[in-house]
N, C-alpha and C. Protein backbone atom coordinates (compact mmCIF):
# COMPACT_ATOMS: atom_id res chain seq x y z
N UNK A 1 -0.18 -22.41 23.42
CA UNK A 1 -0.77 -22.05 22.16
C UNK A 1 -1.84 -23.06 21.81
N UNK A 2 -2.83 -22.66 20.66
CA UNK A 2 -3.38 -23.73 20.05
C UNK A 2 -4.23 -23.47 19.67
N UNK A 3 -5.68 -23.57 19.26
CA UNK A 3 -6.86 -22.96 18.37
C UNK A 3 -7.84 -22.77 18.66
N UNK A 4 -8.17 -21.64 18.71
CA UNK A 4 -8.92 -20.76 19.75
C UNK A 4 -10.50 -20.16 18.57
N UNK A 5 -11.59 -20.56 18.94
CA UNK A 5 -12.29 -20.78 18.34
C UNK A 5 -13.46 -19.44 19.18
N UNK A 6 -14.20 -19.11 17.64
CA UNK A 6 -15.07 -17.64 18.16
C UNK A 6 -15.87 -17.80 17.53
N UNK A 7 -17.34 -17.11 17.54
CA UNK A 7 -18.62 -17.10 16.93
C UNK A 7 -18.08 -16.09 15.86
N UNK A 8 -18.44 -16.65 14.39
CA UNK A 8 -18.20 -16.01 13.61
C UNK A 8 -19.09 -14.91 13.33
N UNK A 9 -20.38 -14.83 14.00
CA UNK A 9 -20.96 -13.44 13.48
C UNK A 9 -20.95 -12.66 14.51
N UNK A 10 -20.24 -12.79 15.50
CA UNK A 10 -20.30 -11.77 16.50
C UNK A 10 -18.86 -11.09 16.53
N UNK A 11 -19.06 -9.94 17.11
CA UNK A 11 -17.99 -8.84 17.23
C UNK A 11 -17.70 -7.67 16.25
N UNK A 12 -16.77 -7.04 15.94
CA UNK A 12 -17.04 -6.33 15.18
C UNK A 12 -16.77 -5.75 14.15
N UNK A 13 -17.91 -5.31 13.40
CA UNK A 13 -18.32 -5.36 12.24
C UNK A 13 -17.51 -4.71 11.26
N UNK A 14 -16.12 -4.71 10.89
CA UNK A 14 -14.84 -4.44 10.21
C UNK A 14 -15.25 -4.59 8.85
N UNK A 15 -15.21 -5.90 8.62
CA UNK A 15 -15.29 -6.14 7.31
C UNK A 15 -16.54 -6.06 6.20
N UNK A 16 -17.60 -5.78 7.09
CA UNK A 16 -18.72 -6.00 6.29
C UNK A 16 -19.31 -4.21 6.03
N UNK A 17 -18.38 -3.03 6.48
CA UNK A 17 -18.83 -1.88 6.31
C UNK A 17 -18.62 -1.10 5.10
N UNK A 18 -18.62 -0.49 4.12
CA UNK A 18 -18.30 -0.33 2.95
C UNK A 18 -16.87 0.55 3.09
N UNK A 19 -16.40 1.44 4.41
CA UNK A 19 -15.50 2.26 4.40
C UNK A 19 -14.13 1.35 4.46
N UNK A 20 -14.35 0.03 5.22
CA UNK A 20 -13.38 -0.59 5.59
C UNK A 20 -13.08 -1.65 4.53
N UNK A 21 -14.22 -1.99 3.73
CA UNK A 21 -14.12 -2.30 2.25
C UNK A 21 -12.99 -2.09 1.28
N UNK A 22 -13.55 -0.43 1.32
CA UNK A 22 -12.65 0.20 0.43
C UNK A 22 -11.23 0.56 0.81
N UNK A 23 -11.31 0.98 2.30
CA UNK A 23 -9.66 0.44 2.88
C UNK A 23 -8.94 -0.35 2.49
N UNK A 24 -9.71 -1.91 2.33
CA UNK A 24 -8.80 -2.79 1.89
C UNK A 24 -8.86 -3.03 0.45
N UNK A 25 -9.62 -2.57 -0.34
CA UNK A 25 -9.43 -2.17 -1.76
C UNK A 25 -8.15 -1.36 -1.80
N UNK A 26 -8.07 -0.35 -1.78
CA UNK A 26 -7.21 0.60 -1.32
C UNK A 26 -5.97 -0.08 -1.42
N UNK A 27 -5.73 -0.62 -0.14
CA UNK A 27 -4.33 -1.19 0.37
C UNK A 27 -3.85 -1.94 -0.28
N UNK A 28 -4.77 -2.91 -1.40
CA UNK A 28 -4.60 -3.81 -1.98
C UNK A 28 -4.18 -3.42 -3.79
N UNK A 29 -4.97 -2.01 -3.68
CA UNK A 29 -4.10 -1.83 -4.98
C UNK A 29 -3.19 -1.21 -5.12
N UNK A 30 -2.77 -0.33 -3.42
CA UNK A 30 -1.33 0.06 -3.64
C UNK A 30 -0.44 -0.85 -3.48
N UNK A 31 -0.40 -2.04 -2.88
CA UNK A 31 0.35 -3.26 -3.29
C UNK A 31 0.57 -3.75 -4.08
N UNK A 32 -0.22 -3.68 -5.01
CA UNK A 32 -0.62 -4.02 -6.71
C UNK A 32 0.22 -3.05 -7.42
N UNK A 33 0.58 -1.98 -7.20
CA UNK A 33 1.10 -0.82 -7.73
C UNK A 33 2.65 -1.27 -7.29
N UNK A 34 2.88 -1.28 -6.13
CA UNK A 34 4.39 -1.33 -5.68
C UNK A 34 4.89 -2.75 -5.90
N UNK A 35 3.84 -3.89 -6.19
CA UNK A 35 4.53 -4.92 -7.21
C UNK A 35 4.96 -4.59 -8.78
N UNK A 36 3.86 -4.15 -9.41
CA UNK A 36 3.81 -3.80 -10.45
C UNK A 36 5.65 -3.13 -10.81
N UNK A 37 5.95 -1.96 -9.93
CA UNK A 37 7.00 -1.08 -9.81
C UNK A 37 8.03 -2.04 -9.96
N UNK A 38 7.79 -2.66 -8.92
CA UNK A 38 9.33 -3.80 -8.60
C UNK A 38 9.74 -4.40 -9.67
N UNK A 39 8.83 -5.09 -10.34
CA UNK A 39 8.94 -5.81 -11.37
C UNK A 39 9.25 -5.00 -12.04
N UNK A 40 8.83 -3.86 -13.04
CA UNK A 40 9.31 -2.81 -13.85
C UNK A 40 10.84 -2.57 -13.69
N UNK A 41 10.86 -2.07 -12.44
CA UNK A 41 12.37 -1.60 -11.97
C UNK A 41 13.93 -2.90 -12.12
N UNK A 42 12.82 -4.23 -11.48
CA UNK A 42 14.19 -4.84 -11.79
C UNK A 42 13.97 -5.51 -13.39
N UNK A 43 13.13 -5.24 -14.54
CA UNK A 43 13.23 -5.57 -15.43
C UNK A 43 14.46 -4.27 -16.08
N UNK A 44 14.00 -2.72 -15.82
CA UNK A 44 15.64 -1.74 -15.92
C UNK A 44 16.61 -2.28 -15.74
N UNK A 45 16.78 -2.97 -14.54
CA UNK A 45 18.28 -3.09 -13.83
C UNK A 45 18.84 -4.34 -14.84
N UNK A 46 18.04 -5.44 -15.36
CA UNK A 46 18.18 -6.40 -15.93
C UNK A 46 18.42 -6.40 -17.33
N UNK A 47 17.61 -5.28 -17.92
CA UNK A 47 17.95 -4.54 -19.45
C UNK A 47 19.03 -3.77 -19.12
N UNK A 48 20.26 -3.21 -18.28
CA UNK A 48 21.28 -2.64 -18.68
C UNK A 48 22.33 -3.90 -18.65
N UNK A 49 22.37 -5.18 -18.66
CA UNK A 49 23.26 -6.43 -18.85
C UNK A 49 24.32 -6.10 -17.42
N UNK A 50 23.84 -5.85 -16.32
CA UNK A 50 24.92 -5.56 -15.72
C UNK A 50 24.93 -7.17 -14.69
N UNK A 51 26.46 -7.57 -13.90
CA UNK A 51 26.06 -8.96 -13.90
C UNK A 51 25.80 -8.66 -12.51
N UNK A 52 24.02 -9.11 -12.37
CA UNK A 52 23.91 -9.22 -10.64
C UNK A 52 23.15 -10.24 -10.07
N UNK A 53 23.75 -11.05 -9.75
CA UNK A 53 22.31 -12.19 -9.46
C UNK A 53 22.05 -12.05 -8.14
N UNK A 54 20.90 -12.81 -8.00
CA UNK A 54 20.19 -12.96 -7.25
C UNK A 54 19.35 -11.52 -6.69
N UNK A 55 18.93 -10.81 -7.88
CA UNK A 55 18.12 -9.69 -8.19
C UNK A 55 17.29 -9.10 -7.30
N UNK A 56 16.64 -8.61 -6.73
CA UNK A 56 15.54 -8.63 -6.03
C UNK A 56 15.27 -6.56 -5.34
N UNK A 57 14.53 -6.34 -5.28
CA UNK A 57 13.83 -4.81 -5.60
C UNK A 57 12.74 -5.00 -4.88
N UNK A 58 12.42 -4.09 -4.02
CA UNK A 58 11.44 -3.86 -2.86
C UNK A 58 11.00 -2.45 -3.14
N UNK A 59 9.90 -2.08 -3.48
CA UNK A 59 9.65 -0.98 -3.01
C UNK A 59 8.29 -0.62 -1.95
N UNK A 60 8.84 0.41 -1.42
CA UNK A 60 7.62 1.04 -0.16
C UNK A 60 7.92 2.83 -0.11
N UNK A 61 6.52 3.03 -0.55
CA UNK A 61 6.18 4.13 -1.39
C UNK A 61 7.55 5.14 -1.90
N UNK A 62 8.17 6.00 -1.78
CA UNK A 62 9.09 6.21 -2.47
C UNK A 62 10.67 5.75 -2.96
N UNK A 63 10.90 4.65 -2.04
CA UNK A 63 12.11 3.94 -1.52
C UNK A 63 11.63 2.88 -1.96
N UNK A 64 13.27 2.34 -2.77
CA UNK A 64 13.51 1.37 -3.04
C UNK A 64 14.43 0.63 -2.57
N UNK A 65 14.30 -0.61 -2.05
CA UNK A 65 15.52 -1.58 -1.59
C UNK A 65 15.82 -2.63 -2.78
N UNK A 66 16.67 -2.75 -2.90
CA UNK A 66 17.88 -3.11 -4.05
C UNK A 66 18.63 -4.57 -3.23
N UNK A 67 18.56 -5.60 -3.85
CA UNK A 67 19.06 -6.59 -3.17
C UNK A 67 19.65 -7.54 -4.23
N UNK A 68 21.11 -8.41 -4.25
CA UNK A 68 21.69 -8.44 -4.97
C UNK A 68 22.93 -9.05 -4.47
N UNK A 69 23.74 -9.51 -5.42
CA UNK A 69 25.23 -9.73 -5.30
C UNK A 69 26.00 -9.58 -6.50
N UNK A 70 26.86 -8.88 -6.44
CA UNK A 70 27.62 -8.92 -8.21
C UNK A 70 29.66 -8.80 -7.35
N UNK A 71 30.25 -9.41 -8.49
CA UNK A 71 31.33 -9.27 -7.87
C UNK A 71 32.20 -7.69 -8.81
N UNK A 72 31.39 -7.29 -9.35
CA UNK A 72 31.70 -5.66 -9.73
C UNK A 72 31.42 -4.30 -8.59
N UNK A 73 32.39 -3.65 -7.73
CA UNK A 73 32.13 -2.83 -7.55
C UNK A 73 30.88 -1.84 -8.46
N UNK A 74 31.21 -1.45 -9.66
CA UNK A 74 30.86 -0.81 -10.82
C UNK A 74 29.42 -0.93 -11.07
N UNK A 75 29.39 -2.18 -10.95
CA UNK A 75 27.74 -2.80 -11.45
C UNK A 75 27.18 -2.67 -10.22
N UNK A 76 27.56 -2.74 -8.98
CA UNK A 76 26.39 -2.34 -7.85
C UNK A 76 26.46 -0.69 -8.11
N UNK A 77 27.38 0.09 -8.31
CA UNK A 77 26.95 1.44 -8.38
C UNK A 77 25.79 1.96 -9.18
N UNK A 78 26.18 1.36 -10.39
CA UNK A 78 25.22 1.53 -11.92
C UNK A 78 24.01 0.78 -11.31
N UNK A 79 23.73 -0.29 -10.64
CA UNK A 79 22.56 -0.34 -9.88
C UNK A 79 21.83 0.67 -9.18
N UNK A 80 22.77 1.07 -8.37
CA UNK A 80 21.96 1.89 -7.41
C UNK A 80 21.90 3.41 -8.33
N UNK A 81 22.47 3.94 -9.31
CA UNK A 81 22.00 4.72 -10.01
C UNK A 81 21.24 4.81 -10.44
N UNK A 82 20.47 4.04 -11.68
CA UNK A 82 19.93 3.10 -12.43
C UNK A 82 18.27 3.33 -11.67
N UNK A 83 18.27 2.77 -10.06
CA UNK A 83 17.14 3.08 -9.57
C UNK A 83 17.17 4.48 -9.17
N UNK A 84 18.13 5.25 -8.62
CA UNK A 84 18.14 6.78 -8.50
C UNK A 84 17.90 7.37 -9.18
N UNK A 85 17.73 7.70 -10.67
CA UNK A 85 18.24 8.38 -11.63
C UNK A 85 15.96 8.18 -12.44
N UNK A 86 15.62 7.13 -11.72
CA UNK A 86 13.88 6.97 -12.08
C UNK A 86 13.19 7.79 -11.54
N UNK A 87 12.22 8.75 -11.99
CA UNK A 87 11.39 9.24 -11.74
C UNK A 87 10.65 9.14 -10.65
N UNK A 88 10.10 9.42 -9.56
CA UNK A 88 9.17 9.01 -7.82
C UNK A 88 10.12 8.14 -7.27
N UNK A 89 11.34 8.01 -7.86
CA UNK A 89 12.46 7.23 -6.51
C UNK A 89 13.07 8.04 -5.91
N UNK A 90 12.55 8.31 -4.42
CA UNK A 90 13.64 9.29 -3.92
C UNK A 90 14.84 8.55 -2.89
N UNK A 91 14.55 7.53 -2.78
CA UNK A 91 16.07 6.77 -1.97
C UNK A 91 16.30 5.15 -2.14
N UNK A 92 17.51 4.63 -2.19
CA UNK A 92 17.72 3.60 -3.27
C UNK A 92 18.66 3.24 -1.67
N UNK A 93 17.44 2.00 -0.87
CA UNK A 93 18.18 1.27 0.06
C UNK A 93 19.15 -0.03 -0.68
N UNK A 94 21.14 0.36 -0.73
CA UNK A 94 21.24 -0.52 -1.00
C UNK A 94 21.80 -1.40 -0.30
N UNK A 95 21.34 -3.15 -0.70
CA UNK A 95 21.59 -4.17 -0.05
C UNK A 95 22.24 -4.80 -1.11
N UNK A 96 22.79 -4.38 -1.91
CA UNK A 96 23.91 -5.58 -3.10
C UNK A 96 25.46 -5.35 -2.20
N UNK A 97 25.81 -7.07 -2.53
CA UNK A 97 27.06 -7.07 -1.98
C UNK A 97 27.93 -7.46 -2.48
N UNK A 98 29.12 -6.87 -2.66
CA UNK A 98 30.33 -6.79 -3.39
C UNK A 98 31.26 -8.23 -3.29
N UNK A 99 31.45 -9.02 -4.06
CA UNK A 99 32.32 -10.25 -3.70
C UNK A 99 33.44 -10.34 -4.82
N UNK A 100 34.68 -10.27 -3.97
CA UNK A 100 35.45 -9.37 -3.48
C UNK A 100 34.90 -7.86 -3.01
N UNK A 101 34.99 -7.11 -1.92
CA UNK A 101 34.82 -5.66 -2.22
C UNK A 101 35.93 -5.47 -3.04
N UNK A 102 35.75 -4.12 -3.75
CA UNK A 102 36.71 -3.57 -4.62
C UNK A 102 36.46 -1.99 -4.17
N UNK A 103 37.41 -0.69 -4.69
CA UNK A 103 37.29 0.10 -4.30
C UNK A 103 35.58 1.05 -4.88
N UNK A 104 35.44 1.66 -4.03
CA UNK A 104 34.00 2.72 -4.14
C UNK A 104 34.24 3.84 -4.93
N UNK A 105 33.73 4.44 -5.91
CA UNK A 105 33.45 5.12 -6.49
C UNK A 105 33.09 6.77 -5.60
N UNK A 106 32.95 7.69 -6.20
CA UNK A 106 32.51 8.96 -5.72
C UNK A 106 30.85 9.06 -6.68
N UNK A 107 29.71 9.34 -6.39
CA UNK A 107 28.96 9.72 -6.39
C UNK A 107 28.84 11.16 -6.95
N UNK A 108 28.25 11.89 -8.14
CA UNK A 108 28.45 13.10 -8.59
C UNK A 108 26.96 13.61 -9.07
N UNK A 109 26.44 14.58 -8.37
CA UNK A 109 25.26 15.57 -8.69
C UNK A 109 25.65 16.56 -9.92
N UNK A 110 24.80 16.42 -10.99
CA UNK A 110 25.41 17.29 -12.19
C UNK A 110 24.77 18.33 -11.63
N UNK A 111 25.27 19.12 -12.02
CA UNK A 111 25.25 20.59 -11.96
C UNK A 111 24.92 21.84 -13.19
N UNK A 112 24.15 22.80 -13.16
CA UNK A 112 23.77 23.55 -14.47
C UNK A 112 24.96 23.79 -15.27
N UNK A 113 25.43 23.73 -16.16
CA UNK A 113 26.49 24.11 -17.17
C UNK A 113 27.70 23.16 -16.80
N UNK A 114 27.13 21.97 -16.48
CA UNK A 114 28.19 20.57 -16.25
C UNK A 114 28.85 20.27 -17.99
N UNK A 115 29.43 19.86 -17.64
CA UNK A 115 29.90 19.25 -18.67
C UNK A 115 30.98 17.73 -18.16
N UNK A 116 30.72 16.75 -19.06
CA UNK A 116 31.81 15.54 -18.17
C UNK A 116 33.25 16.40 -18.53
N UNK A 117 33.69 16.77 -19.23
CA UNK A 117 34.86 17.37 -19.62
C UNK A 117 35.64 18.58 -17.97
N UNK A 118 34.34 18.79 -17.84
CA UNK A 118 34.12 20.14 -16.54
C UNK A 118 34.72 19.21 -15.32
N UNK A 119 34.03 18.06 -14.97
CA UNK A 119 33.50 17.24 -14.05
C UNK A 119 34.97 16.55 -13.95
N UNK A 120 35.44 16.00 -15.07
CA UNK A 120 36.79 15.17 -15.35
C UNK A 120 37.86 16.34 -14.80
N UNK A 121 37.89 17.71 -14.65
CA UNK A 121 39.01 18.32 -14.51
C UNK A 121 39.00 18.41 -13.25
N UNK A 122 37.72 18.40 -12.38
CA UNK A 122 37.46 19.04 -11.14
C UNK A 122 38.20 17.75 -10.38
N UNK A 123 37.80 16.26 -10.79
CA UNK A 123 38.32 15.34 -10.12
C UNK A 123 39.63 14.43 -10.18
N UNK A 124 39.69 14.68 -11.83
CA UNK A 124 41.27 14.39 -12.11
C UNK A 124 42.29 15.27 -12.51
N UNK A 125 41.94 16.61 -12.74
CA UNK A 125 42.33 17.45 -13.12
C UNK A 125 43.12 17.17 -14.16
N UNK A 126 42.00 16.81 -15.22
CA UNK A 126 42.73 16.68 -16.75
C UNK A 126 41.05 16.42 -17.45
N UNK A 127 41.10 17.52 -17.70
CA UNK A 127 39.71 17.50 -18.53
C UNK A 127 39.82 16.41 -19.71
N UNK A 128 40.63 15.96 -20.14
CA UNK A 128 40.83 14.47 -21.10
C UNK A 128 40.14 13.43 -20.81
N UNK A 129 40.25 13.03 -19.49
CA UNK A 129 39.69 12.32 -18.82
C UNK A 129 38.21 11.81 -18.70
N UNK A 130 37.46 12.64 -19.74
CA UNK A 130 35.92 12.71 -19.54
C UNK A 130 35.18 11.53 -19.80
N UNK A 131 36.10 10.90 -20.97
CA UNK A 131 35.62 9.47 -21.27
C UNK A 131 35.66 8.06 -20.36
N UNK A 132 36.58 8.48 -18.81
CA UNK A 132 36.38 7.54 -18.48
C UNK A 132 35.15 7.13 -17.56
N UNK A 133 34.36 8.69 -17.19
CA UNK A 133 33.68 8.58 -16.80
C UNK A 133 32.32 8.92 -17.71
N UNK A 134 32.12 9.19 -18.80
CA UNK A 134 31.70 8.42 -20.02
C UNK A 134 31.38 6.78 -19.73
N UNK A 135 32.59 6.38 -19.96
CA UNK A 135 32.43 4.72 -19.85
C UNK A 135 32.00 4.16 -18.24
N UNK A 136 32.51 4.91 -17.47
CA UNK A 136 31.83 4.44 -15.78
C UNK A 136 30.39 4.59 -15.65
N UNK A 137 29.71 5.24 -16.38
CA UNK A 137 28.40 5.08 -16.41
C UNK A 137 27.55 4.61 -17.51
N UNK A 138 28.59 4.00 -18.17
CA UNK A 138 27.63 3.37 -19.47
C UNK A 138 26.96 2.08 -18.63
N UNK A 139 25.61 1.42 -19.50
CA UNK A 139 25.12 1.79 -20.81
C UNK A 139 23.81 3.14 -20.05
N UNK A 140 23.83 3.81 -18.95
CA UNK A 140 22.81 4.90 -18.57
C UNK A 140 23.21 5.91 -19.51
N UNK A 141 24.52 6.60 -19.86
CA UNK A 141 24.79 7.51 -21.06
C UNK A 141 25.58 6.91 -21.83
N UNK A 142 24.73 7.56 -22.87
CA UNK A 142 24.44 6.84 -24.27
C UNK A 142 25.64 7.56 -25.26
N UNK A 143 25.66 9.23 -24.48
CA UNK A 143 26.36 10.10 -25.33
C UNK A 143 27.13 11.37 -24.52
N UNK A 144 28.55 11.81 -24.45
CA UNK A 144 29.11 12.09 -23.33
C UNK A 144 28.40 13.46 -23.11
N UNK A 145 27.65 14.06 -24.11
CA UNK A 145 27.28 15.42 -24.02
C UNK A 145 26.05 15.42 -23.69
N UNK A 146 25.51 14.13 -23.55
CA UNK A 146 24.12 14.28 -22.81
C UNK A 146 23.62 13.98 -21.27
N UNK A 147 24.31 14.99 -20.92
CA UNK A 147 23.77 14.92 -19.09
C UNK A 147 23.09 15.70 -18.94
N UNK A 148 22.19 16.11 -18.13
CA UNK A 148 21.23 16.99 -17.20
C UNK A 148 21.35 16.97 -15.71
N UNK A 149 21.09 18.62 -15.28
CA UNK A 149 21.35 18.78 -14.02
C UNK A 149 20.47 17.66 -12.85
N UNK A 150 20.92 17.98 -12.06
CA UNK A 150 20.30 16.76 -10.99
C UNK A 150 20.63 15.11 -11.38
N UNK A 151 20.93 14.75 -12.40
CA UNK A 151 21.31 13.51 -12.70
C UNK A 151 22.95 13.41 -11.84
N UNK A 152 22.72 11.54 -11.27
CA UNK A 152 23.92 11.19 -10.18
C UNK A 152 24.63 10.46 -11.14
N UNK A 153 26.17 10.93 -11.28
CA UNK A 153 27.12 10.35 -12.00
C UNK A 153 28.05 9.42 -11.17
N UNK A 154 28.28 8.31 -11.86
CA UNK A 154 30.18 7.60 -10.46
C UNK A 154 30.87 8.35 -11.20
N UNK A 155 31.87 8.35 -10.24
CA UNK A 155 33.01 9.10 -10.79
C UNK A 155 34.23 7.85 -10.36
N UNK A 156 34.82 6.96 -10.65
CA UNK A 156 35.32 6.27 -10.29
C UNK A 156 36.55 6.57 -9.64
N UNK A 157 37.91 6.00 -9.10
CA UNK A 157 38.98 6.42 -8.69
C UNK A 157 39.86 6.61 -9.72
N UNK A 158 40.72 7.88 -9.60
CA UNK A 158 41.86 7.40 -10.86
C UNK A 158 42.82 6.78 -10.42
């Protein structure tokens, strides 16, 4: 190895053409954009008080990587919801790691004429039950009667 030295005005002409310019204009403000995001996203994850340190959020164009440690099963789920549940995120690489693992949750696609009450019978079969998964996804719902289809619920274990 070692330092290998070239005539700086010779060869070719990349950088000085206006197309390749704007290429790297370009590239540079979709980087600008997918910082911008990151930061946004883990300022979400950081406004729901959930405990995760060592934070960290990657994104590359629709995908997000999620990086992290919390010793809550619960709070890495509500993480990876949290970024699922945002608008142009279509996949939530996660890298948070559980210390202790604890048990995993079920994952739930609402459905048209859901109801948690609906949802609570199908999995515990006791429609009573609705509040606990109410509370498994707090603080994302605010109010047990406000879900919408396509939104991903935990459903925790009973």
């Amino acid at each position: 190895m070692g330092l290998f030295s070239f005539l700086k005005s010779a060869g070719a002409k990349l950088m000085g053409t206006k197309a390749a310019t704007n290429d790297l204009k370009a590239a540079a403000e979709v980087e600008a954009a997918e910082d911008r995001k990151e930061t946004m996203l883990e300022a979400v994850v950081r406004s729901m008080g959930l405990g995760v340190d060592d934070l960290s959020v990657d994104v590359e164009g629709d995908t997000v990587t999620v990086f992290g440690q919390t010793e809550s099963q619960a709070d890495r789920e509500k993480v990876i919801l949290t970024l699922g549940n945002i608008e142009g995120v279509a996949t939530v690489d996660d890298r948070i790691s559980v210390v202790p693992p604890k048990d995993v949750s079920v994952f739930y696609e609402v459905k048209g004429g859901d109801s948690l009450s609906k949802i609570a019978k199908a999995h515990y079969g006791d429609p009573m039950k609705y509040m606990k998964i109410f509370e498994a996804n707090k603080p994302m719902l605010k109010d047990p009667s406000l879900i919408y289809p396509g939104q991903m619920l935990r459903i925790p274990q009973d």
